[in-house]
PDB file of N, CA and C in Angstrom:
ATOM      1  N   UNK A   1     -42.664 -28.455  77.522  1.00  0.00           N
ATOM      2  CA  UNK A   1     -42.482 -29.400  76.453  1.00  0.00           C
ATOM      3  C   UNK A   1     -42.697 -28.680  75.132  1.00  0.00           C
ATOM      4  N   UNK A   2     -42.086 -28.914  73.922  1.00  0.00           N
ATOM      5  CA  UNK A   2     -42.043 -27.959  72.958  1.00  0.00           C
ATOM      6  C   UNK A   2     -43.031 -28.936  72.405  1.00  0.00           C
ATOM      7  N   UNK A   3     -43.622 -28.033  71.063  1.00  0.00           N
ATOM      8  CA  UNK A   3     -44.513 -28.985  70.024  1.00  0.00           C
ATOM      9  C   UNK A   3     -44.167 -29.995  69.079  1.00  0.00           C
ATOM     10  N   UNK A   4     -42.457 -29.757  69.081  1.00  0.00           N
ATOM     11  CA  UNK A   4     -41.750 -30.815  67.712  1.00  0.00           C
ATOM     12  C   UNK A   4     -42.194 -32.041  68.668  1.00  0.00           C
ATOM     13  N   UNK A   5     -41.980 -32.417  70.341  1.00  0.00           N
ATOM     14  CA  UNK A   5     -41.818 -33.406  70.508  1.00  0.00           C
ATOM     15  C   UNK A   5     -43.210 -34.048  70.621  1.00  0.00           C
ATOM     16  N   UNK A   6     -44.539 -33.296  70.962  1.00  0.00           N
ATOM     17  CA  UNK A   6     -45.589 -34.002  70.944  1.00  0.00           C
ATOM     18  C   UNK A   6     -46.131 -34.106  69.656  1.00  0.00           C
ATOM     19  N   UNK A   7     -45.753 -33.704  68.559  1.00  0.00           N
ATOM     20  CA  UNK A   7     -46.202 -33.855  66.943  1.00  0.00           C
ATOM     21  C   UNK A   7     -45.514 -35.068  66.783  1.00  0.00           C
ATOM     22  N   UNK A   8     -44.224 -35.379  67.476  1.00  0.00           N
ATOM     23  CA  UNK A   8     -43.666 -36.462  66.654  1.00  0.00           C
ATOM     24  C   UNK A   8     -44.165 -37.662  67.592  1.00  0.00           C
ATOM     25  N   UNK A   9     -45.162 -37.379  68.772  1.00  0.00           N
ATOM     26  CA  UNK A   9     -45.208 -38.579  69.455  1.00  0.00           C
ATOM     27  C   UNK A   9     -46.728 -38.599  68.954  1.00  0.00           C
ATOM     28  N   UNK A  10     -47.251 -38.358  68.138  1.00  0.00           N
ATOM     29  CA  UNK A  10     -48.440 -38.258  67.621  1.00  0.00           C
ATOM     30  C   UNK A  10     -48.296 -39.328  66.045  1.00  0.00           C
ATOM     31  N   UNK A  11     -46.672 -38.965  65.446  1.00  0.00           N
ATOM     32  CA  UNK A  11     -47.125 -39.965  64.342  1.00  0.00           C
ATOM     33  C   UNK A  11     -47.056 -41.345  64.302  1.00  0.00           C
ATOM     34  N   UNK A  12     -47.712 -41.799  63.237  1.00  0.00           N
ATOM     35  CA  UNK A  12     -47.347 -43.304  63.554  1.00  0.00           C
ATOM     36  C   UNK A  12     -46.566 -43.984  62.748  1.00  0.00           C
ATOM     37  N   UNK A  13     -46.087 -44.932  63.941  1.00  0.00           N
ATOM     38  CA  UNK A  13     -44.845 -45.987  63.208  1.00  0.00           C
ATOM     39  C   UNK A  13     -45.102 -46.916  61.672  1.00  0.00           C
ATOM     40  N   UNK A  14     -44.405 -47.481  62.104  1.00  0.00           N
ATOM     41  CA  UNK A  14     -44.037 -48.129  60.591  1.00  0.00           C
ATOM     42  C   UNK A  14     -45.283 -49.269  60.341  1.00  0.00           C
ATOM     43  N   UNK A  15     -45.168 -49.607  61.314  1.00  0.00           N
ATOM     44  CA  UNK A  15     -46.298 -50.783  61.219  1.00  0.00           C
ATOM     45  C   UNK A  15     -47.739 -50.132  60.951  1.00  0.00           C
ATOM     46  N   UNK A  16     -47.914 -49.315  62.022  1.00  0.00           N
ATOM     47  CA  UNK A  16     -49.376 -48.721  61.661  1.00  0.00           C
ATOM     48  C   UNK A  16     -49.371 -48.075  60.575  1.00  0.00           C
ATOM     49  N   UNK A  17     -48.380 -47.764  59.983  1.00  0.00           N
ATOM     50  CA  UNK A  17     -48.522 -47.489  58.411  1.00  0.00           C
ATOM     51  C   UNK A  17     -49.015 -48.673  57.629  1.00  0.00           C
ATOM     52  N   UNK A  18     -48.126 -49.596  57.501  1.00  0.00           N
ATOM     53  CA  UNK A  18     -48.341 -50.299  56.804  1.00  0.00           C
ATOM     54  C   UNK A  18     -49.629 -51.110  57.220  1.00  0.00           C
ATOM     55  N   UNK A  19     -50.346 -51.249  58.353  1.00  0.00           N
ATOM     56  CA  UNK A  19     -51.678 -51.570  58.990  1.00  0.00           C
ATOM     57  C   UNK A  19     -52.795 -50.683  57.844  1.00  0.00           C
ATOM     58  N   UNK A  20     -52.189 -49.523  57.993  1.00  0.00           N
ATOM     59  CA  UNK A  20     -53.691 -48.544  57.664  1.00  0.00           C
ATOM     60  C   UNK A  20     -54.176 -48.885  55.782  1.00  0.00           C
ATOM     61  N   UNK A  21     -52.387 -49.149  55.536  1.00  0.00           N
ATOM     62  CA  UNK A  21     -52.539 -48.972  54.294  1.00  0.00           C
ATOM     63  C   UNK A  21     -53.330 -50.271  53.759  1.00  0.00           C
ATOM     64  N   UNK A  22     -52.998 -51.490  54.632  1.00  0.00           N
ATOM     65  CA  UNK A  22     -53.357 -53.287  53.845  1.00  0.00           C
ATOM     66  C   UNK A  22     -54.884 -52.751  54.661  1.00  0.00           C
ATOM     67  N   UNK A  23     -55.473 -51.883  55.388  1.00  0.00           N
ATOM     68  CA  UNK A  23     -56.958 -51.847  55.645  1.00  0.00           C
ATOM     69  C   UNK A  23     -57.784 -51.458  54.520  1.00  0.00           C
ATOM     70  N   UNK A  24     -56.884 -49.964  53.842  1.00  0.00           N
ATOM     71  CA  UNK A  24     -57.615 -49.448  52.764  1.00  0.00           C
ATOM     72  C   UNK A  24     -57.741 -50.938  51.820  1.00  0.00           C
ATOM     73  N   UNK A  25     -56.766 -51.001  51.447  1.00  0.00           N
ATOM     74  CA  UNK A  25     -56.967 -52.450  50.702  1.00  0.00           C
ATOM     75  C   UNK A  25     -58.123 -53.487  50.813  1.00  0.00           C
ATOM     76  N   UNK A  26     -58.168 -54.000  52.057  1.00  0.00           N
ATOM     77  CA  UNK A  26     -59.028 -54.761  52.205  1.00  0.00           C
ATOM     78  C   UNK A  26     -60.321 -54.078  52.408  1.00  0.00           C
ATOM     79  N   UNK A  27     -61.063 -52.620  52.685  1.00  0.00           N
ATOM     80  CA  UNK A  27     -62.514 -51.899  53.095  1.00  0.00           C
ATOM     81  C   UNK A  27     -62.336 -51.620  51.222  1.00  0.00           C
ATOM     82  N   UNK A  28     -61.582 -51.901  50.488  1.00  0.00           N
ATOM     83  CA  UNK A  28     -62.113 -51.146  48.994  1.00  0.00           C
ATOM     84  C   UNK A  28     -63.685 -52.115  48.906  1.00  0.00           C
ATOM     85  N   UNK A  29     -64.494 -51.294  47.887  1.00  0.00           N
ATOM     86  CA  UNK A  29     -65.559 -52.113  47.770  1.00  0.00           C
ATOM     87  C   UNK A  29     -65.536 -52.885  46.886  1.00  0.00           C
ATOM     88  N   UNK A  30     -64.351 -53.250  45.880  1.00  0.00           N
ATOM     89  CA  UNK A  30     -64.616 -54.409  45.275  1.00  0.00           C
ATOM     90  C   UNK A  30     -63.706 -55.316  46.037  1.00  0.00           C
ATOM     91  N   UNK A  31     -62.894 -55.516  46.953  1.00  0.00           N
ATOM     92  CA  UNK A  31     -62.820 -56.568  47.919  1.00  0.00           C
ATOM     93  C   UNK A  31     -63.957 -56.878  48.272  1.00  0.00           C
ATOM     94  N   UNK A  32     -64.205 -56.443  49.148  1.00  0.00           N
ATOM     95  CA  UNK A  32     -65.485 -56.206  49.767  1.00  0.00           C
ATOM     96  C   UNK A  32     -66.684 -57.154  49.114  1.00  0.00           C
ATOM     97  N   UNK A  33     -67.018 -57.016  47.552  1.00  0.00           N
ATOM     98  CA  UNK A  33     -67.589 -57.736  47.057  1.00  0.00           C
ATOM     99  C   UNK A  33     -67.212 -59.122  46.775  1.00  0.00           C
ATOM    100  N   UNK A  34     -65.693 -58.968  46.456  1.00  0.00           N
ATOM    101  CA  UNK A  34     -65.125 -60.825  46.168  1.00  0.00           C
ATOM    102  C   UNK A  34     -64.755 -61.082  47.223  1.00  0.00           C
ATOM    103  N   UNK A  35     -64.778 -60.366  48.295  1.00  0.00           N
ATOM    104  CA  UNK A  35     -64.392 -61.476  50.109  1.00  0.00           C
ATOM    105  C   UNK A  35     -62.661 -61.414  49.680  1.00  0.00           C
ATOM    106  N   UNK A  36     -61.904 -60.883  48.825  1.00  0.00           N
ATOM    107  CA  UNK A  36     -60.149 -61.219  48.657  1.00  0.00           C
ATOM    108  C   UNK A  36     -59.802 -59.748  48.523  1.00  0.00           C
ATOM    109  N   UNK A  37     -58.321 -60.075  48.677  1.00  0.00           N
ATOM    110  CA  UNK A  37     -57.631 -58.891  48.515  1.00  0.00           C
ATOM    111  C   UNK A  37     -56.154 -59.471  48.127  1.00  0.00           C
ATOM    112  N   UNK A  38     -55.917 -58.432  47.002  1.00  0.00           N
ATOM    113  CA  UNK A  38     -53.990 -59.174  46.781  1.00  0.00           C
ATOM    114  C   UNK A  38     -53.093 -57.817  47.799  1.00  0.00           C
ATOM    115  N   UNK A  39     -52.691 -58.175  47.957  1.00  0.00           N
ATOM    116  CA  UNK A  39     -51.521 -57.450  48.954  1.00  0.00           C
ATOM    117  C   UNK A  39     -50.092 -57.483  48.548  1.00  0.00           C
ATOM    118  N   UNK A  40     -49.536 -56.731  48.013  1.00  0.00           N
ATOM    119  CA  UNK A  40     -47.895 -56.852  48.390  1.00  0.00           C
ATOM    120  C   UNK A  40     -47.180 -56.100  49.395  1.00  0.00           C
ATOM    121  N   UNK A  41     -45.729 -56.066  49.795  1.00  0.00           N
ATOM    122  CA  UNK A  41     -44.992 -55.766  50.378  1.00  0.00           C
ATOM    123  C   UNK A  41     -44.469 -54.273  50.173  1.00  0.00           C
ATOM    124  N   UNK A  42     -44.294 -53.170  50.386  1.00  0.00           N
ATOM    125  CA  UNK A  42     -43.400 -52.362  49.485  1.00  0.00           C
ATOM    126  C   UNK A  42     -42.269 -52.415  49.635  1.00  0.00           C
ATOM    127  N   UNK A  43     -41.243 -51.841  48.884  1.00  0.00           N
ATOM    128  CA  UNK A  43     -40.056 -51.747  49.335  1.00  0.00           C
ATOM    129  C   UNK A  43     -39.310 -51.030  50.244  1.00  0.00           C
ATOM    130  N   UNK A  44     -40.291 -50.251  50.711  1.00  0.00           N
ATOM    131  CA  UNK A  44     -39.668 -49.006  51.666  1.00  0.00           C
ATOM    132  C   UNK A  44     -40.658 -49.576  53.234  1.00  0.00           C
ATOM    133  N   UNK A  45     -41.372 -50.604  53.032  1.00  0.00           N
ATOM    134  CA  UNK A  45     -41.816 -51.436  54.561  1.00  0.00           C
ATOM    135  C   UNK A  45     -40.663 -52.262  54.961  1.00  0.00           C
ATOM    136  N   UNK A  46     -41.206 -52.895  56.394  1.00  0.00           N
ATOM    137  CA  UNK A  46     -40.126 -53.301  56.746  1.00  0.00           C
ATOM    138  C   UNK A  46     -40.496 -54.998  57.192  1.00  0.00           C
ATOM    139  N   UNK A  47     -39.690 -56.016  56.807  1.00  0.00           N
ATOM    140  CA  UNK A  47     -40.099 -57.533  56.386  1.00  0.00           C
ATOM    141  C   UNK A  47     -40.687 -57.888  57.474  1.00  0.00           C
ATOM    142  N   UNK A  48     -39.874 -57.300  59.158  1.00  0.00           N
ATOM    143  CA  UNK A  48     -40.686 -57.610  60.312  1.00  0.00           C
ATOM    144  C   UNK A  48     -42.029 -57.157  60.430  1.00  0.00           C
ATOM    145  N   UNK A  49     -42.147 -56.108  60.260  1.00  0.00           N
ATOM    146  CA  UNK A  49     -43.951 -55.534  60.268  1.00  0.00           C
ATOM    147  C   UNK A  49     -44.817 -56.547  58.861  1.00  0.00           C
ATOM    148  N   UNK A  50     -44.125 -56.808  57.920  1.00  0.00           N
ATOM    149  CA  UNK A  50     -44.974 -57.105  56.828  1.00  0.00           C
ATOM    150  C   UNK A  50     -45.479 -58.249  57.486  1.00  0.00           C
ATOM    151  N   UNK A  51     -44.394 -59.551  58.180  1.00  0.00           N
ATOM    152  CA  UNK A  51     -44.311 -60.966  59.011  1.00  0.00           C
ATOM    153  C   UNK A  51     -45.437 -61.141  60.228  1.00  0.00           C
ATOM    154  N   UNK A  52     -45.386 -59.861  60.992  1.00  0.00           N
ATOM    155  CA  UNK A  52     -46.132 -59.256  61.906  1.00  0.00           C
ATOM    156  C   UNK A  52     -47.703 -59.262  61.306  1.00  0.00           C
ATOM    157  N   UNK A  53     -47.702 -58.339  60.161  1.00  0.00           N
ATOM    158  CA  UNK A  53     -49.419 -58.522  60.212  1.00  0.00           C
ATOM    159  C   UNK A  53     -50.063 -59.631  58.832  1.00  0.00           C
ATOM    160  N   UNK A  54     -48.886 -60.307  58.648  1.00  0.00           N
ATOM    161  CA  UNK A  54     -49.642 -61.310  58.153  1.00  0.00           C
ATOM    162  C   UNK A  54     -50.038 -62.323  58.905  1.00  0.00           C
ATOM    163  N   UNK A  55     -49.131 -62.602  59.952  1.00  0.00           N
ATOM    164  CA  UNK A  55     -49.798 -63.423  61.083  1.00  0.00           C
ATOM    165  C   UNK A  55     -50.659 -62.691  62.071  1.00  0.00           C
ATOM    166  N   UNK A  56     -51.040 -61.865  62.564  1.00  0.00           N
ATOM    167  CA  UNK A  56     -52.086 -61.326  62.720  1.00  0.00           C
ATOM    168  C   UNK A  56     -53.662 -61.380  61.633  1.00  0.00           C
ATOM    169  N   UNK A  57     -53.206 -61.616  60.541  1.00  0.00           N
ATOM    170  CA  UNK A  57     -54.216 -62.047  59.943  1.00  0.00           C
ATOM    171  C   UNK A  57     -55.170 -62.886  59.818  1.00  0.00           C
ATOM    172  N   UNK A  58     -53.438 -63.750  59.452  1.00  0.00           N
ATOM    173  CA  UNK A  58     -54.032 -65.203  59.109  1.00  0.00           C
ATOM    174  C   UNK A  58     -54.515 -66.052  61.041  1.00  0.00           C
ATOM    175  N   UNK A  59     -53.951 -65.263  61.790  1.00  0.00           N
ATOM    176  CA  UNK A  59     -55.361 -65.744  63.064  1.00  0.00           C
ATOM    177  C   UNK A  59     -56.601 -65.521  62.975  1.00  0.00           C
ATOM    178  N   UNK A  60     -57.047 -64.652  62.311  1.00  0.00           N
ATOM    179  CA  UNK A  60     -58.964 -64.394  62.215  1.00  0.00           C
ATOM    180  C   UNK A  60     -59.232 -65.554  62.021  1.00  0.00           C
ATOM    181  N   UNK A  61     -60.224 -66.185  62.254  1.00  0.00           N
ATOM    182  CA  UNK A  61     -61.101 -66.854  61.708  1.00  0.00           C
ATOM    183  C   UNK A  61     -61.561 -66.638  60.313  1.00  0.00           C
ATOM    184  N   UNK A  62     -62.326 -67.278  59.365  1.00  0.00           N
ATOM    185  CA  UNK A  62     -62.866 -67.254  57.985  1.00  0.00           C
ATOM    186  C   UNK A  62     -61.764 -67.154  57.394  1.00  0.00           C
ATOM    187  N   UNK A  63     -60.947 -66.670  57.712  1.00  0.00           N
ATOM    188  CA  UNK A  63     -59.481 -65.851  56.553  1.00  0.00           C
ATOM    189  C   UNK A  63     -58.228 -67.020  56.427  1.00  0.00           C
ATOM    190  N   UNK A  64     -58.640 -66.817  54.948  1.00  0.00           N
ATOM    191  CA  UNK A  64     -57.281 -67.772  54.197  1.00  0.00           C
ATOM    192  C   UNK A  64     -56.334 -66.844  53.495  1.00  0.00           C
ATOM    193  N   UNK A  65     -55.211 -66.952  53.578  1.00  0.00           N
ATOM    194  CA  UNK A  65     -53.840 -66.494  52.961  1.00  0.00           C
ATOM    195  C   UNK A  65     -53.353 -67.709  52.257  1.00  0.00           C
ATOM    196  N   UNK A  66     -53.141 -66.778  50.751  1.00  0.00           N
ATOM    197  CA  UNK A  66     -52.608 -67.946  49.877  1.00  0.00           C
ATOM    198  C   UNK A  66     -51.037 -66.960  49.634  1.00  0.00           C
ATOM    199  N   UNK A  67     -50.188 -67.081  49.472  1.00  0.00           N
ATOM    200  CA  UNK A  67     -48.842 -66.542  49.178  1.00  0.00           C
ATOM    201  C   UNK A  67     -48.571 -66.886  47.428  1.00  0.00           C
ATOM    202  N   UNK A  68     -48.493 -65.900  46.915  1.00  0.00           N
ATOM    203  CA  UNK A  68     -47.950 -66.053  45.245  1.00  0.00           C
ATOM    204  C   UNK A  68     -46.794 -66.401  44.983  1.00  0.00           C
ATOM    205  N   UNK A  69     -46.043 -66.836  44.256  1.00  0.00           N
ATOM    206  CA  UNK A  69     -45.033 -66.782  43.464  1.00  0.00           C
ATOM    207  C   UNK A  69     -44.589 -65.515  43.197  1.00  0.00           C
ATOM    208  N   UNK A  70     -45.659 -64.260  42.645  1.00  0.00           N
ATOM    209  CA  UNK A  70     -44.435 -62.963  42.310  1.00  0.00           C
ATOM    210  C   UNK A  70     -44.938 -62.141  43.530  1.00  0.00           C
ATOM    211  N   UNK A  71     -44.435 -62.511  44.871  1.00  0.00           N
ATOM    212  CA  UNK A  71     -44.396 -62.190  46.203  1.00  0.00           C
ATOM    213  C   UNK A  71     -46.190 -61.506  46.855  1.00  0.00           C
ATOM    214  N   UNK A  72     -46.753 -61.459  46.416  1.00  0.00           N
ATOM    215  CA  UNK A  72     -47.888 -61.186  46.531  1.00  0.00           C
ATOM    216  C   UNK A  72     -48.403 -62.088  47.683  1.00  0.00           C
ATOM    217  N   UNK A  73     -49.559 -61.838  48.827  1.00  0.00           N
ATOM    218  CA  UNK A  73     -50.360 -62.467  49.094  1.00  0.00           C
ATOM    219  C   UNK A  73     -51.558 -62.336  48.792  1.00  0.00           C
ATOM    220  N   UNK A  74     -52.551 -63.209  48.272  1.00  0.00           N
ATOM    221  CA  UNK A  74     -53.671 -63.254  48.222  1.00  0.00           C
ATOM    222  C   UNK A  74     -54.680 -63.881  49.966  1.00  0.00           C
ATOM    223  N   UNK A  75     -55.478 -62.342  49.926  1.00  0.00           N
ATOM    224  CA  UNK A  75     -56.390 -62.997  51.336  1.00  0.00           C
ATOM    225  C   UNK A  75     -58.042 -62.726  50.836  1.00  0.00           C
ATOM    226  N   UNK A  76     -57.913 -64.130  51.293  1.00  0.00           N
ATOM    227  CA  UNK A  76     -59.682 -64.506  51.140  1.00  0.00           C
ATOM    228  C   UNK A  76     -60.263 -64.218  52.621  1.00  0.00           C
ATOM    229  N   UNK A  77     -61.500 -64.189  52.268  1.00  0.00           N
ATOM    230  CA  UNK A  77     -62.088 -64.470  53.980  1.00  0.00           C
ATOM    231  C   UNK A  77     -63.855 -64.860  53.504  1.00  0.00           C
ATOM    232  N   UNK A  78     -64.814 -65.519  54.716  1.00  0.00           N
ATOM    233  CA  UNK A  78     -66.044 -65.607  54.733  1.00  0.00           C
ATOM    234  C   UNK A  78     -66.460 -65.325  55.296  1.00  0.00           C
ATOM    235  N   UNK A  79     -67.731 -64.676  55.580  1.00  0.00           N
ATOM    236  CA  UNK A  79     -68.274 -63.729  56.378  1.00  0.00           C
ATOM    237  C   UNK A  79     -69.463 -64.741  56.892  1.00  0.00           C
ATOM    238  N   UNK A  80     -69.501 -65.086  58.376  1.00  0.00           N
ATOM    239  CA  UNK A  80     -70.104 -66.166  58.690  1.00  0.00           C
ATOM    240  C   UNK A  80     -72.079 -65.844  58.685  1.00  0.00           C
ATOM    241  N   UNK A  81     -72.451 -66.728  58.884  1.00  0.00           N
ATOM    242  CA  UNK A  81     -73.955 -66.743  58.374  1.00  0.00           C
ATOM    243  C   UNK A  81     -74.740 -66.092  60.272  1.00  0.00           C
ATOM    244  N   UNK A  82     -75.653 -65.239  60.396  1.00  0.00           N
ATOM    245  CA  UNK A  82     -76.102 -65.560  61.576  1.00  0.00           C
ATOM    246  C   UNK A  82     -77.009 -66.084  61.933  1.00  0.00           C
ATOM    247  N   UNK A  83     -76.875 -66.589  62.658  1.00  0.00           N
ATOM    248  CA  UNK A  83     -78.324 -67.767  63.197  1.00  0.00           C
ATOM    249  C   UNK A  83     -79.379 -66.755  62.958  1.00  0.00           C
TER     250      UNK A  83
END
């Protein structure tokens, strides 16, 4: 097996791109501090992956998605109390 083909089965797709990138987003520490994050789309993602992990999202628990007007989503979330 040559190395082009296990380098290229090593990178990741489109989605886990766009996964890693709305994570940085949401671990920044001033999310972090207001519980939100605004998110957009880029233009070079793709509408199925964007569709994909916004509903993956918006299943968590605590987490609200509000959708903007200039295409943006805004995601809130609450970080529950422990007994």
């Amino acid at each position: 097996m040559s190395d082009t083909t296990s380098s290229a089965a090593a990178l990741p797709g489109s989605y886990e791109r766009l996964g890693v990138r709305i994570q940085k987003i949401i671990n920044a520490p001033t999310a972090q501090r207001s519980r939100s994050a605004l998110i957009f789309r880029l233009a070079d993602e793709q509408e199925d992956d964007w569709n994909q992990l916004l509903e993956e999202i918006a299943e968590n628990d605590n987490v609200t998605l509000a959708w903007r007007d200039d295409g943006g989503v805004q995601i809130f979330w609450t970080v529950p109390r422990e007994d």
